[in-house]
Protein backbone atom coordinates (compact mmCIF):
# COMPACT_ATOMS: atom_id res chain seq x y z
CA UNK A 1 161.91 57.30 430.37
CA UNK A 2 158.79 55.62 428.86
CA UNK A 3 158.69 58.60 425.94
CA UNK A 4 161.89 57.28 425.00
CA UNK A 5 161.15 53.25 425.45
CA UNK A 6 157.96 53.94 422.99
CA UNK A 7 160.24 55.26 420.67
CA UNK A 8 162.75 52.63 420.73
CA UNK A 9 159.95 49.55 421.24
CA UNK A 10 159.90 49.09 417.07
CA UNK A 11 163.67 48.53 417.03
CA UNK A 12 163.47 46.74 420.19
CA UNK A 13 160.95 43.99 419.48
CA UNK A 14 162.16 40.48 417.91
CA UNK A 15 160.21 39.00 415.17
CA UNK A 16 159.33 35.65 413.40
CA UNK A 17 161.46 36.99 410.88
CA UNK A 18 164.49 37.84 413.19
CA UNK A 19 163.65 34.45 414.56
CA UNK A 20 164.45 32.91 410.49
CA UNK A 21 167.51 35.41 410.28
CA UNK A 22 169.77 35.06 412.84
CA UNK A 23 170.73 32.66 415.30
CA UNK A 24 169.75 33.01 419.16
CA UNK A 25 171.34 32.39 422.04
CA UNK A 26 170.13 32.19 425.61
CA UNK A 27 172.07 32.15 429.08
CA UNK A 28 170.63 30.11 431.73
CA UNK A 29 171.16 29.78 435.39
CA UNK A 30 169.41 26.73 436.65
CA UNK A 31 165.61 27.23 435.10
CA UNK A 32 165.98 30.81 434.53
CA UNK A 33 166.66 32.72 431.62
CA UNK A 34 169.15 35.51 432.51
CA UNK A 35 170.94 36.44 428.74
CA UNK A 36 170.08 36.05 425.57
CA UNK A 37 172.50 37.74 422.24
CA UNK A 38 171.56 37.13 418.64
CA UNK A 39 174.22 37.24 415.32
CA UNK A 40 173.59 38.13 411.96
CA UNK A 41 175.52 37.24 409.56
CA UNK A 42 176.62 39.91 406.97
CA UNK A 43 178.86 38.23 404.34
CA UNK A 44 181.10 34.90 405.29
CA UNK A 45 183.55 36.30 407.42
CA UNK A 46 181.89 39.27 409.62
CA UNK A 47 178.97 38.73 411.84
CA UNK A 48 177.02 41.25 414.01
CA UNK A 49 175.91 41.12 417.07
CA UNK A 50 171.99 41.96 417.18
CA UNK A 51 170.58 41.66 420.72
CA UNK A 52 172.93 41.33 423.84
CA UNK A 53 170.65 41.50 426.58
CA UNK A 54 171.22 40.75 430.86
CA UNK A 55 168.63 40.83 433.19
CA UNK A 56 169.12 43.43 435.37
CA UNK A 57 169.50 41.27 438.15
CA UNK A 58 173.03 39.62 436.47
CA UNK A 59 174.64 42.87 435.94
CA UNK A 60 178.06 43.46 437.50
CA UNK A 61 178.17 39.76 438.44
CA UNK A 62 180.21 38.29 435.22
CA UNK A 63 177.21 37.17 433.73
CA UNK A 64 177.84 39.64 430.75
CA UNK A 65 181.32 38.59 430.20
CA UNK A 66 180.79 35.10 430.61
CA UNK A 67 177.93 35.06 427.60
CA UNK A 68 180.38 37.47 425.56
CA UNK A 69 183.05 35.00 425.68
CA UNK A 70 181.17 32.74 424.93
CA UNK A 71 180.11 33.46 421.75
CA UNK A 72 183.66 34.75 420.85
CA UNK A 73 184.56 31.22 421.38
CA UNK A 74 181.86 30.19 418.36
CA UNK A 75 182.47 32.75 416.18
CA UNK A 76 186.24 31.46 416.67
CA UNK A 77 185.22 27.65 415.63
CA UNK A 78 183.37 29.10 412.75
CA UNK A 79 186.21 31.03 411.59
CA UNK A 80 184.06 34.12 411.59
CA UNK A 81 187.09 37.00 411.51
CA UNK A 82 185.05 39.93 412.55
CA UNK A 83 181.99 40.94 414.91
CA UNK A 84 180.38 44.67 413.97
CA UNK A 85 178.33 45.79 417.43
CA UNK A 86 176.20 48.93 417.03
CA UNK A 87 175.98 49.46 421.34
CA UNK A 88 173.70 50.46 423.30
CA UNK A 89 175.91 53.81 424.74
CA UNK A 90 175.57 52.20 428.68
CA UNK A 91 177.25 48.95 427.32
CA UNK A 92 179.96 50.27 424.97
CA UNK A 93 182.15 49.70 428.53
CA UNK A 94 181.64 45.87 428.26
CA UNK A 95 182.44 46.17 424.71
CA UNK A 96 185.84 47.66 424.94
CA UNK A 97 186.81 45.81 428.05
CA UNK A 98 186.41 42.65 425.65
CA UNK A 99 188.63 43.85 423.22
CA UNK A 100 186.50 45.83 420.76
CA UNK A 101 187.29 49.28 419.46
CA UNK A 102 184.95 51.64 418.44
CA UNK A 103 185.08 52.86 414.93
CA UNK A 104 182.55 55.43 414.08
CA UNK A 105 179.64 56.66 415.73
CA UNK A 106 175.73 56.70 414.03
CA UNK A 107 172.67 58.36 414.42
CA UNK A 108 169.92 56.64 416.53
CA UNK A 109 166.08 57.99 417.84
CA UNK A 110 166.07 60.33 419.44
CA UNK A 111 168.03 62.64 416.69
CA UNK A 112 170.65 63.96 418.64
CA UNK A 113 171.51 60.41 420.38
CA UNK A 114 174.73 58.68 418.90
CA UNK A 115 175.26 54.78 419.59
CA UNK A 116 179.00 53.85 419.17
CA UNK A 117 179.34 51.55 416.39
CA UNK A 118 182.56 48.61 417.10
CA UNK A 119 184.22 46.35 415.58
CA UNK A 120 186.29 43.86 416.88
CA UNK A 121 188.87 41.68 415.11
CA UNK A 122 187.89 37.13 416.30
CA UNK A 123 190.51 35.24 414.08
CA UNK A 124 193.87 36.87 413.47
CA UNK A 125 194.83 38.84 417.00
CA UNK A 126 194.96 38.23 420.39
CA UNK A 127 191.76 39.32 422.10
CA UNK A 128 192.44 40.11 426.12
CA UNK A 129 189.78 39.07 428.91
């Protein structure tokens, strides 16, 4: 509902200083843009994943998976060992269908909505695809 996209726009918006802070992605097909997921990293061997957004358009087509393996593949050759993902509720699916387990739930805006917070293990165990 727009009521709850004006609540969520603050969180929602990327900055200059999310610009200096993490690194950015984006998924291209041809000219267009269709994926773009940001990392932060929060000490030398755990990084978390910031933005993972699909244009609407790519959804159900293996766009998704294909950008989420592909950054497991980087965070691999960087020997990054585990990825945190606070998710969206409608994505946690994609999440656990690429190996990720959630861990704990936290409070979000509105009040009474809870976002699934995951981790998922990069170096050290097998992840299934």
């Amino acid at each position: 509902s727009d009521e709850l996209m004006d609540l969520w726009l603050p969180d929602l918006l990327i900055t200059a200083d999310d610009f200096s802070a993490r690194t950015f992605w984006l998924m291209k097909i041809e000219t267009e843009t269709v994926g773009v997921f940001s990392l932060a990293v929060l000490s030398d061997s755990v990084v978390e994943l910031e933005d993972f957004w699909l244009s609407p358009n790519e959804i159900g087509k293996g766009s998704g998976r294909l950008m989420f393996q592909f950054m497991l593949n980087h965070l691999k050759i960087v020997k990054v060992k585990k990825l945190v993902i606070v998710s969206d509720p409608n994505a946690e699916d994609l999440y656990l269908k690429m190996g990720a387990e959630r861990v704990r739930l936290t409070s979000s805006k509105p009040e009474e909505r809870m976002l699934p917070v995951m981790e998922m293990i990069v170096n050290g165990i097998h992840n299934h695809f």
